[in-house]
PDB file of N, CA and C in Angstrom:
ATOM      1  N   UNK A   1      55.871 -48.197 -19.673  1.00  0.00           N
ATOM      2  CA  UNK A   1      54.447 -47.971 -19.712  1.00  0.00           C
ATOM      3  C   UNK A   1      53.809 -48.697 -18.536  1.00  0.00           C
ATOM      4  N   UNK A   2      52.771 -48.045 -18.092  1.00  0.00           N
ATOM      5  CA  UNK A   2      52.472 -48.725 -16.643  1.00  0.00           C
ATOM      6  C   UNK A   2      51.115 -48.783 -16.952  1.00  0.00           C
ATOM      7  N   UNK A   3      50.610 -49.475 -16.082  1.00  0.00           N
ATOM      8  CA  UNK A   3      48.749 -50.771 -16.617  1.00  0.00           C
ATOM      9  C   UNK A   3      48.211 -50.092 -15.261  1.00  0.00           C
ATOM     10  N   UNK A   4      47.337 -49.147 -15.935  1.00  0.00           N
ATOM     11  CA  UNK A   4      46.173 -48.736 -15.010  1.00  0.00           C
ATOM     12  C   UNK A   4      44.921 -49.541 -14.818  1.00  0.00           C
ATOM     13  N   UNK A   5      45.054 -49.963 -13.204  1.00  0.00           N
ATOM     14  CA  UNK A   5      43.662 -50.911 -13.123  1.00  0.00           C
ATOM     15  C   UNK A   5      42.302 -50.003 -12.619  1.00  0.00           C
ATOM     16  N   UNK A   6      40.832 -50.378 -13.600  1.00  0.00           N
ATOM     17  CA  UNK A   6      40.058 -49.460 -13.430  1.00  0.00           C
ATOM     18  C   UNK A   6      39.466 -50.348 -12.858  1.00  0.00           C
ATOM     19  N   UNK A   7      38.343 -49.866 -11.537  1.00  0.00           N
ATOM     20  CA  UNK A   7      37.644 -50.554 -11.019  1.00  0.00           C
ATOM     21  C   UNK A   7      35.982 -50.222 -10.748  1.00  0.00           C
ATOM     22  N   UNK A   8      35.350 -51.054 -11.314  1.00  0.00           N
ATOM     23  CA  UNK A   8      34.209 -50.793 -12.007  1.00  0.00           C
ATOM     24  C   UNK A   8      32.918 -50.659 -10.687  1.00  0.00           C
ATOM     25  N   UNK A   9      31.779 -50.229 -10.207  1.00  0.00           N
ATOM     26  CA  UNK A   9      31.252 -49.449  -9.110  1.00  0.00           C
ATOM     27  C   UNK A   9      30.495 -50.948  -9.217  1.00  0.00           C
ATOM     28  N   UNK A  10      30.007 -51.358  -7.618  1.00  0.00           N
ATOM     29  CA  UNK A  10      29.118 -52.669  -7.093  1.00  0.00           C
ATOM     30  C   UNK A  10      27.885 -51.941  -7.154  1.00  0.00           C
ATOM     31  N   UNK A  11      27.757 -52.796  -8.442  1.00  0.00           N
ATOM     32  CA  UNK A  11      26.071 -52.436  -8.730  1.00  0.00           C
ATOM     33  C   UNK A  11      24.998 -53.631  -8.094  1.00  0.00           C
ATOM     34  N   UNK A  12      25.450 -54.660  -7.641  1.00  0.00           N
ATOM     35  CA  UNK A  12      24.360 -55.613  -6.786  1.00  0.00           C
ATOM     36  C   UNK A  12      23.935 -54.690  -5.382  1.00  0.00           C
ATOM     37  N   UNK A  13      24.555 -54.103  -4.826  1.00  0.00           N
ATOM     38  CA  UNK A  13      24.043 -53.753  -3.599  1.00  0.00           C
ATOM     39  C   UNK A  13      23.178 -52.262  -4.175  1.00  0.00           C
ATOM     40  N   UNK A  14      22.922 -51.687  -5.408  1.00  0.00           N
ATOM     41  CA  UNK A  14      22.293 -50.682  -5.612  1.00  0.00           C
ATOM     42  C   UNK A  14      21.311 -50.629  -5.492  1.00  0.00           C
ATOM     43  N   UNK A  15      20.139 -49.655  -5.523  1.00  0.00           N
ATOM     44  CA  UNK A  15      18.619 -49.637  -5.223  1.00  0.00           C
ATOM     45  C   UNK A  15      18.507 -49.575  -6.778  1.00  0.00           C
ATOM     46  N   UNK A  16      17.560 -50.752  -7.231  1.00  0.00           N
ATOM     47  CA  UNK A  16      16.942 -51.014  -8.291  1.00  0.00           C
ATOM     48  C   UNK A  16      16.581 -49.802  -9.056  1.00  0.00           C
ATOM     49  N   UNK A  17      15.707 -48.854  -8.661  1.00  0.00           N
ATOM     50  CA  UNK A  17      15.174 -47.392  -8.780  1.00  0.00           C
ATOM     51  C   UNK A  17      16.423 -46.064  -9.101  1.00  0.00           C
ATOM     52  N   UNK A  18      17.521 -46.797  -8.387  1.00  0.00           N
ATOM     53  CA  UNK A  18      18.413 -45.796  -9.050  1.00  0.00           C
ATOM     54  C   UNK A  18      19.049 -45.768 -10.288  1.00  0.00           C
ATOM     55  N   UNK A  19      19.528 -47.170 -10.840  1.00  0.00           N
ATOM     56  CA  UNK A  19      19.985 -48.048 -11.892  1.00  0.00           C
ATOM     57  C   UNK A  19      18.645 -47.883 -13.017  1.00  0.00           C
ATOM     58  N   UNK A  20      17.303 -47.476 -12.915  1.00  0.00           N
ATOM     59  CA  UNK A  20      16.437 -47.347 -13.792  1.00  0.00           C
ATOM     60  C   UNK A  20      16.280 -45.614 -14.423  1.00  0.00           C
ATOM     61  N   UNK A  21      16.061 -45.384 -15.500  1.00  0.00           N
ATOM     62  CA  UNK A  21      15.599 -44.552 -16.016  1.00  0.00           C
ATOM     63  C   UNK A  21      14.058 -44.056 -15.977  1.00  0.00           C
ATOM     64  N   UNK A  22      13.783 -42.331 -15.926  1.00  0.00           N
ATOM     65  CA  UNK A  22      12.550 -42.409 -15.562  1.00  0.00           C
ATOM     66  C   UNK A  22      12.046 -41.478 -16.747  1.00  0.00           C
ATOM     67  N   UNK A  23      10.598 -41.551 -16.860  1.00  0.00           N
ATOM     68  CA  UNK A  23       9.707 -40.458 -17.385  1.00  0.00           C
ATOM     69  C   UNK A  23       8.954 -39.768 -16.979  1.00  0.00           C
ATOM     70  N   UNK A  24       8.607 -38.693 -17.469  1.00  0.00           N
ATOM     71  CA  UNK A  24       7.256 -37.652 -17.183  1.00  0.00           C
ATOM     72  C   UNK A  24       6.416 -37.762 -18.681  1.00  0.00           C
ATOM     73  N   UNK A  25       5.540 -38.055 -18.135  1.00  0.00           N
ATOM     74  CA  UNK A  25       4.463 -38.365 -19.634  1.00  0.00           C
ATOM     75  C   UNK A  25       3.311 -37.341 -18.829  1.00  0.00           C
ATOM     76  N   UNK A  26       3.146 -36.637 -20.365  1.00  0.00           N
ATOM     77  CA  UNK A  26       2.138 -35.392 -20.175  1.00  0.00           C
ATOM     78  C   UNK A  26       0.800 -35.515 -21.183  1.00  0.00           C
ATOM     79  N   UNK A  27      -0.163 -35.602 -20.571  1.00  0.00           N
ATOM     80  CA  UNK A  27      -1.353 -35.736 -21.305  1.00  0.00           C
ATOM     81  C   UNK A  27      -2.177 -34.475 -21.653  1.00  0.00           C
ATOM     82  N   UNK A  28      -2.838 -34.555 -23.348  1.00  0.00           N
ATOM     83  CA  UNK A  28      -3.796 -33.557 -23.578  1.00  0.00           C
ATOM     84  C   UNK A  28      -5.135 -33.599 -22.486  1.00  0.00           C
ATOM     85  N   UNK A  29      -5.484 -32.003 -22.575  1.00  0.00           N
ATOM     86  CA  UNK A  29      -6.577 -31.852 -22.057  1.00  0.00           C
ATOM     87  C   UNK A  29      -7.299 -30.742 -23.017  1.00  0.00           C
ATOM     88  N   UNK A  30      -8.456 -30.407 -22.438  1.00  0.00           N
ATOM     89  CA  UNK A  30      -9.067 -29.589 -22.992  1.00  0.00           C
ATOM     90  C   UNK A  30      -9.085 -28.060 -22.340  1.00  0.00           C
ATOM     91  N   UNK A  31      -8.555 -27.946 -21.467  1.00  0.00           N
ATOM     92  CA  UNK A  31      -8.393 -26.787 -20.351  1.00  0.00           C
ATOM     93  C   UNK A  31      -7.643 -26.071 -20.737  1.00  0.00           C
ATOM     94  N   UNK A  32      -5.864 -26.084 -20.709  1.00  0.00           N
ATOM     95  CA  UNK A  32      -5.266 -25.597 -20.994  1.00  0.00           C
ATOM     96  C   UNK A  32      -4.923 -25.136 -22.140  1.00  0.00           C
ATOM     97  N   UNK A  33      -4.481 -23.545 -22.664  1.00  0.00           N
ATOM     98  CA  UNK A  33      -3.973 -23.461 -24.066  1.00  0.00           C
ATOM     99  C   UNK A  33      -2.528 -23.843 -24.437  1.00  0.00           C
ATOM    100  N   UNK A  34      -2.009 -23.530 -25.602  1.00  0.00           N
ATOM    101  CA  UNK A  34      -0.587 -23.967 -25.922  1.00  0.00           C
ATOM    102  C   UNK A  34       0.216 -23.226 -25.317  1.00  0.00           C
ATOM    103  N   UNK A  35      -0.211 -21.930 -24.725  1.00  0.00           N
ATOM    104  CA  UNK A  35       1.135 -20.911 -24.233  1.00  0.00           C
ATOM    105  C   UNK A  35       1.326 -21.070 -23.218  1.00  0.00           C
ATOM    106  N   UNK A  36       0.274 -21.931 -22.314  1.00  0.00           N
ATOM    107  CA  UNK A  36       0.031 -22.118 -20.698  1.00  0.00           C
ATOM    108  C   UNK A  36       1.040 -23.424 -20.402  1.00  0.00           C
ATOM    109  N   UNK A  37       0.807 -24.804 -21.443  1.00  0.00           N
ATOM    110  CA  UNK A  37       1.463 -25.899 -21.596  1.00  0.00           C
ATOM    111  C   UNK A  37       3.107 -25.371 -21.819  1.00  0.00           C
ATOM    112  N   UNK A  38       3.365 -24.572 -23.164  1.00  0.00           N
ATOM    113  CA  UNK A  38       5.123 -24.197 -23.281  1.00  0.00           C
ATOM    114  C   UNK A  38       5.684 -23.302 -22.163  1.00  0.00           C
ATOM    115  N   UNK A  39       5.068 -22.459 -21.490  1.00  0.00           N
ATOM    116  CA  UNK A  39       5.556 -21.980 -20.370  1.00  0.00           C
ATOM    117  C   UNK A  39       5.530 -22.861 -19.430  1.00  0.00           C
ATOM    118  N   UNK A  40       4.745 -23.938 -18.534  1.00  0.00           N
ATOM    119  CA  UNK A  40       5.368 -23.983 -17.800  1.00  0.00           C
ATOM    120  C   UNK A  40       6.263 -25.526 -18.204  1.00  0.00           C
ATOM    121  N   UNK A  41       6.100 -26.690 -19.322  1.00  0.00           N
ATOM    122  CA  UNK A  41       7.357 -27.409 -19.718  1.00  0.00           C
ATOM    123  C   UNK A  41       8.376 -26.782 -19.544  1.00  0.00           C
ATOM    124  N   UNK A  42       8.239 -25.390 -20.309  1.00  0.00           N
ATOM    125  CA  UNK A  42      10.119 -24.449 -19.512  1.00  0.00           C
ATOM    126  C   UNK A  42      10.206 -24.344 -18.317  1.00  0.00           C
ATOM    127  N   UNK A  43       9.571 -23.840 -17.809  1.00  0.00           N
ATOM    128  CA  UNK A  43       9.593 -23.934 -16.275  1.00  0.00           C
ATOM    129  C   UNK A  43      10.098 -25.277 -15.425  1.00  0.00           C
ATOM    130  N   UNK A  44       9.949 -26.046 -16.334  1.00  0.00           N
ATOM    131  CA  UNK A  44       9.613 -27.393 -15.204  1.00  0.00           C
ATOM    132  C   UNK A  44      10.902 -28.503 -15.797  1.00  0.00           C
ATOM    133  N   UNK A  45      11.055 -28.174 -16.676  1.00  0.00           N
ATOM    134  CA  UNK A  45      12.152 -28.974 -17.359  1.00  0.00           C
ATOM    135  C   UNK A  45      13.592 -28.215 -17.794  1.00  0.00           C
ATOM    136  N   UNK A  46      13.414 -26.772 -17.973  1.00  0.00           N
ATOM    137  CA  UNK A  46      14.406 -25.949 -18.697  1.00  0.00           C
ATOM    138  C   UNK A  46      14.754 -26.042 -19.612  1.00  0.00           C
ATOM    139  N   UNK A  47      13.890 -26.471 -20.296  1.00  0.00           N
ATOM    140  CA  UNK A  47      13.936 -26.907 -22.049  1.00  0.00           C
ATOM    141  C   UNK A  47      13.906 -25.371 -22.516  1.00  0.00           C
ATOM    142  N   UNK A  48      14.084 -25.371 -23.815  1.00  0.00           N
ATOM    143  CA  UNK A  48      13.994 -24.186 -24.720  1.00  0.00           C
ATOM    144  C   UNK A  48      12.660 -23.997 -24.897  1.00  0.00           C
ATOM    145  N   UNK A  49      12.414 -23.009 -25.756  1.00  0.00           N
ATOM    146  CA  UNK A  49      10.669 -22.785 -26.146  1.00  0.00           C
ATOM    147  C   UNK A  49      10.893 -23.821 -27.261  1.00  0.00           C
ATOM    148  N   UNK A  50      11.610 -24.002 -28.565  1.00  0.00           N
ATOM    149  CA  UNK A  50      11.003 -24.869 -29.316  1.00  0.00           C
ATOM    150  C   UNK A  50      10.986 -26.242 -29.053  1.00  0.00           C
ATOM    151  N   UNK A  51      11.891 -26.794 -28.140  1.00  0.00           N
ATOM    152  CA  UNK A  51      10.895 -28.003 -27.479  1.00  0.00           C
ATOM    153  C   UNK A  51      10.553 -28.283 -26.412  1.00  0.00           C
ATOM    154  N   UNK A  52      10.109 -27.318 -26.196  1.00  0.00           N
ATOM    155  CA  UNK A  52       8.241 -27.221 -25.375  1.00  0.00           C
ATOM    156  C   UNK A  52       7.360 -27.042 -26.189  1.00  0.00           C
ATOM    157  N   UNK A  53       7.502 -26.423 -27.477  1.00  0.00           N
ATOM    158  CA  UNK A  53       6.746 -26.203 -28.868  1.00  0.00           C
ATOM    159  C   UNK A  53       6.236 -27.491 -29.120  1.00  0.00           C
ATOM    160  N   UNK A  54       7.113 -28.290 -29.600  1.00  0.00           N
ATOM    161  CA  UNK A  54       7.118 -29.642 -30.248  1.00  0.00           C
ATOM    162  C   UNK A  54       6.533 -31.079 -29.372  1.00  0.00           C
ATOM    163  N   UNK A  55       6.671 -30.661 -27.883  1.00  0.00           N
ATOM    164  CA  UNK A  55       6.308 -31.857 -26.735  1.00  0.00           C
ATOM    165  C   UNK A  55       4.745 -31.223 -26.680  1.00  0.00           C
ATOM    166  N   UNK A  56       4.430 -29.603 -26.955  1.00  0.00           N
ATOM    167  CA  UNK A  56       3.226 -29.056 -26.610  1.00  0.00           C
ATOM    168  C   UNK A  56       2.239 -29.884 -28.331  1.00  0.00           C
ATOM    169  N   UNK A  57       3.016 -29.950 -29.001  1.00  0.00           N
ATOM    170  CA  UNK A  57       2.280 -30.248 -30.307  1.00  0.00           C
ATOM    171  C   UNK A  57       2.060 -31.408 -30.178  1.00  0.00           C
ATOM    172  N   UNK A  58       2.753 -32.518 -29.566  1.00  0.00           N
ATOM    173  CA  UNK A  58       2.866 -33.874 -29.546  1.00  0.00           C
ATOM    174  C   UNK A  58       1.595 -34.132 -28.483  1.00  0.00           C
ATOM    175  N   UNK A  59       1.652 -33.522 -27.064  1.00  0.00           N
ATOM    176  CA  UNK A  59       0.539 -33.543 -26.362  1.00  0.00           C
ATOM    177  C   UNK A  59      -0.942 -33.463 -27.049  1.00  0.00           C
ATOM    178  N   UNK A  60      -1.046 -32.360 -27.697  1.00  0.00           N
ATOM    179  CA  UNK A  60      -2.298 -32.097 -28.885  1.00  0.00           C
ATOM    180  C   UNK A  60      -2.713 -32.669 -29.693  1.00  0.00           C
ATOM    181  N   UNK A  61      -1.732 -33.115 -30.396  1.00  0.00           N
ATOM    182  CA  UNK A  61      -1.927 -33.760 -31.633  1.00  0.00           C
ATOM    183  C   UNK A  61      -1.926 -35.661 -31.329  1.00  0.00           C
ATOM    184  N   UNK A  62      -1.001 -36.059 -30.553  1.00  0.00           N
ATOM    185  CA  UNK A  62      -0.987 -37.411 -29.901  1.00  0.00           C
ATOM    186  C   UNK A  62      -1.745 -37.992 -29.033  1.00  0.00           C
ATOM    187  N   UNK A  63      -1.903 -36.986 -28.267  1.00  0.00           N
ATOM    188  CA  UNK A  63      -3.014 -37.339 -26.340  1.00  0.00           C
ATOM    189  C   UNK A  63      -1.905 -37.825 -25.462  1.00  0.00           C
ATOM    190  N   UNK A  64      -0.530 -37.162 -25.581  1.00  0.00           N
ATOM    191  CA  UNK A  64       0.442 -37.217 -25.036  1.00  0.00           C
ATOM    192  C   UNK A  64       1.705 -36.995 -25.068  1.00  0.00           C
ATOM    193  N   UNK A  65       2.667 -36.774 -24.492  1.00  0.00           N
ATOM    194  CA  UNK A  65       4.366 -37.015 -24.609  1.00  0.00           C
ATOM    195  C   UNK A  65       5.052 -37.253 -23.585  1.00  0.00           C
ATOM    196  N   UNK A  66       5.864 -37.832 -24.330  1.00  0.00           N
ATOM    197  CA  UNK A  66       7.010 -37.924 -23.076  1.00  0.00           C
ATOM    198  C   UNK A  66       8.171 -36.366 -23.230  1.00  0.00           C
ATOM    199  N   UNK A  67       7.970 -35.960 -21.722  1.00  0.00           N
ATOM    200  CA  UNK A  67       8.263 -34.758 -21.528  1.00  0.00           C
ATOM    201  C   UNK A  67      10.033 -34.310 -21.184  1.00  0.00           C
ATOM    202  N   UNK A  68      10.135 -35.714 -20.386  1.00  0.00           N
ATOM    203  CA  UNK A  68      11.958 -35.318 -19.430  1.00  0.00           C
ATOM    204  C   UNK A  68      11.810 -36.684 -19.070  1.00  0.00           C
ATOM    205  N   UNK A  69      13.518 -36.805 -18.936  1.00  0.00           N
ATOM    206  CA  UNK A  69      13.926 -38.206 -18.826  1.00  0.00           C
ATOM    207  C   UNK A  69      14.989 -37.946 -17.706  1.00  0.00           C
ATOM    208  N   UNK A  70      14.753 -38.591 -17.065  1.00  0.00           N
ATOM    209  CA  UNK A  70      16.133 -37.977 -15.595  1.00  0.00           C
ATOM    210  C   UNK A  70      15.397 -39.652 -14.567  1.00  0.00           C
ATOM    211  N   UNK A  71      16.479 -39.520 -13.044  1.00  0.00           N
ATOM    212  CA  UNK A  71      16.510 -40.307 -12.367  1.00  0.00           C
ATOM    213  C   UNK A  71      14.482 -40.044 -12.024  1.00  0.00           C
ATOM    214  N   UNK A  72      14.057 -40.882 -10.748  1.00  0.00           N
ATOM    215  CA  UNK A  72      12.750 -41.037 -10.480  1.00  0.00           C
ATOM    216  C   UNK A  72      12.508 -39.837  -9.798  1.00  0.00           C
ATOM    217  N   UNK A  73      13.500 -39.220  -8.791  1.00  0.00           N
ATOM    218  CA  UNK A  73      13.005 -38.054  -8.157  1.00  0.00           C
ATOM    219  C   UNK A  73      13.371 -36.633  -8.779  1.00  0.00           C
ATOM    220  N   UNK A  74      13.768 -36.769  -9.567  1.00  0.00           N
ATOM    221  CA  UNK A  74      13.856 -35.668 -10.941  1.00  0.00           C
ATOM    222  C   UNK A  74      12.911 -35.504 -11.326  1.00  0.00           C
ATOM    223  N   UNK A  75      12.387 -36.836 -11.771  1.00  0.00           N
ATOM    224  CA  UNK A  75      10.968 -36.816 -12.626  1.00  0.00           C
ATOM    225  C   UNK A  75       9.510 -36.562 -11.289  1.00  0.00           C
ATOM    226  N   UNK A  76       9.504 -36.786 -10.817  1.00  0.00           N
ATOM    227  CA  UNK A  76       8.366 -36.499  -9.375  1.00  0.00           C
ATOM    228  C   UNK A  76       8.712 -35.012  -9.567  1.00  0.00           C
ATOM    229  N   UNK A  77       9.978 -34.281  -9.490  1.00  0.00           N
ATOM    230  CA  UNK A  77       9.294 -32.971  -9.167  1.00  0.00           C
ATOM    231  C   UNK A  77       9.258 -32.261 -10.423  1.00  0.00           C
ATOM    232  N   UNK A  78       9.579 -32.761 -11.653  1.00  0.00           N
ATOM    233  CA  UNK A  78       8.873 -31.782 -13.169  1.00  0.00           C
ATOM    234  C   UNK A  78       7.743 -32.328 -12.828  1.00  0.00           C
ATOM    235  N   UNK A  79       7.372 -33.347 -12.558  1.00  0.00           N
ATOM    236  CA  UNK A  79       5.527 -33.852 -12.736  1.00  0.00           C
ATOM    237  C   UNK A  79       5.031 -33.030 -11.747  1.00  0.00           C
ATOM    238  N   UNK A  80       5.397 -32.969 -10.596  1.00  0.00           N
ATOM    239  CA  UNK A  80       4.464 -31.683  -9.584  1.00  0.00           C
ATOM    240  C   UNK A  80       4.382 -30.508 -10.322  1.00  0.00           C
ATOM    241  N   UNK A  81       5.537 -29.966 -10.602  1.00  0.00           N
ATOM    242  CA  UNK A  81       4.972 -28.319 -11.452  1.00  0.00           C
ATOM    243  C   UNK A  81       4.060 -28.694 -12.181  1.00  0.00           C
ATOM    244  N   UNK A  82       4.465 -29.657 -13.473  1.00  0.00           N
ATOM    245  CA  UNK A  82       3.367 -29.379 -14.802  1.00  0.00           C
ATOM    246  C   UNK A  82       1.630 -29.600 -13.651  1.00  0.00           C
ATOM    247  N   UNK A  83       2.168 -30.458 -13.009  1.00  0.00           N
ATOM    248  CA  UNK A  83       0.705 -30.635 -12.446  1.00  0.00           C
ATOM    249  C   UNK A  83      -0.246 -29.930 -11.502  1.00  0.00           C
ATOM    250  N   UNK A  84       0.301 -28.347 -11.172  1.00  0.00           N
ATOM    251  CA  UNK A  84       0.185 -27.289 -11.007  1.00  0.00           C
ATOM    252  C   UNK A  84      -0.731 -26.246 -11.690  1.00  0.00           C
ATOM    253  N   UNK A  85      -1.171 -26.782 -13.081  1.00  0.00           N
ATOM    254  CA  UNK A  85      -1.698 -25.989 -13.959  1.00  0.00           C
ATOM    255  C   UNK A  85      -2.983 -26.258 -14.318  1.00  0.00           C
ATOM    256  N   UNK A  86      -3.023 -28.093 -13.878  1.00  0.00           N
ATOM    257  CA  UNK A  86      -4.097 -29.192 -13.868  1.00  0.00           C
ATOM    258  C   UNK A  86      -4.275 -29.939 -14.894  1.00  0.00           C
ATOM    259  N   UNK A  87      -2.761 -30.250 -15.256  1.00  0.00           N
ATOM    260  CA  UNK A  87      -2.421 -31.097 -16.480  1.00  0.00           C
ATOM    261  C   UNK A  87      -2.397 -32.735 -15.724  1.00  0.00           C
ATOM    262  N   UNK A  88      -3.158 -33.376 -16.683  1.00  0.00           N
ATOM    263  CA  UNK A  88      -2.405 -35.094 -16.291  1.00  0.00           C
ATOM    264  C   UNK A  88      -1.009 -35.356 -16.155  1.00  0.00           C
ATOM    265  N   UNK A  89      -0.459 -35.671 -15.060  1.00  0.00           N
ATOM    266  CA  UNK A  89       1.005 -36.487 -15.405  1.00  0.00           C
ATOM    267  C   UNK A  89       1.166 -37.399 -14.788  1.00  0.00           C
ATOM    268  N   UNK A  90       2.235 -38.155 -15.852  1.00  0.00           N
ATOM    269  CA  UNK A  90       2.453 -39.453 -15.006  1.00  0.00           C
ATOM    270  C   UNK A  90       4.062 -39.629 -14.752  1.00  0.00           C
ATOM    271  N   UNK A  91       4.415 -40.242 -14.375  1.00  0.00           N
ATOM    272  CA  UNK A  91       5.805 -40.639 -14.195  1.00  0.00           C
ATOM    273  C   UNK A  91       5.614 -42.326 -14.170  1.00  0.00           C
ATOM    274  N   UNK A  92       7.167 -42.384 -14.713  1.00  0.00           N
ATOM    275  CA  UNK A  92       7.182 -44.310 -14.809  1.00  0.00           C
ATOM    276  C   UNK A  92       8.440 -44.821 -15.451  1.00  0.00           C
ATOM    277  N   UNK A  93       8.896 -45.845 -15.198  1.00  0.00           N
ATOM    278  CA  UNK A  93      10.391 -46.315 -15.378  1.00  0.00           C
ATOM    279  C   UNK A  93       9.666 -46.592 -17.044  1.00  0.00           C
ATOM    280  N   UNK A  94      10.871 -46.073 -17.775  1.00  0.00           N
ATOM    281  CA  UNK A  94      11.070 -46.767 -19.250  1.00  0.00           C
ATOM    282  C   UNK A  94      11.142 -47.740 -19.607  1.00  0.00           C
ATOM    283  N   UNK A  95      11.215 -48.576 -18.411  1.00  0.00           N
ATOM    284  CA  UNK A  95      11.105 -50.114 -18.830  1.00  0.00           C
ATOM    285  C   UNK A  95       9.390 -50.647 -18.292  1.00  0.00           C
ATOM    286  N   UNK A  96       8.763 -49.723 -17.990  1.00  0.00           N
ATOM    287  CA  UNK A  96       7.584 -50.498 -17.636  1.00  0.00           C
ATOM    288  C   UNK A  96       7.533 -50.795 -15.966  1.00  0.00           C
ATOM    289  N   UNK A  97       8.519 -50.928 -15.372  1.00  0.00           N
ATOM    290  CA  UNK A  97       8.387 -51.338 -14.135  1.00  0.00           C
ATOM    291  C   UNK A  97       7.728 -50.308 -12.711  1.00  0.00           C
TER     292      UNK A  97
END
């Protein structure tokens, strides 16, 4: 039997921003309807319709959601589409930073 050595990736020299997790947080408005919001979350995320349903209900009913979770420049370009329609978005590390 032979001892495989695994060798684990140098995360000190990484960019902080890559090592973080990101969001798209989508805010209610009064402008848009629900079919305008679930079309383009599909559009912009490739989610299914029922959750774009459920992030569209959460927006409404909350005064927000968190929409997609991916690296920071993942999240910059779902936040440009949704923000295409003249929805609030934000983007922001899950940790606050």
């Amino acid at each position: 039997m032979s001892t495989k050595i695994i060798e684990l990736p140098d995360l000190h020299g990484a960019d902080s921003t890559e090592l973080e997790s990101w969001m798209v947080i989508v805010y209610n408005n009064e402008v848009n309807t629900y079919e305008e919001v679930v079309f383009i979350l599909m559009v912009a995320t490739h989610c299914t319709v029922e959750e774009a349903e459920i992030e569209t209900w959460e927006i409404d009913r909350l005064g927000k959601s968190n929409v997609h979770f991916a690296d920071k420049e993942e999240c910059e370009g779902v936040a440009q589409i949704i923000r295409q329609i003249g929805i609030q978005v934000e983007v922001k590390s899950e940790h606050g930073t």
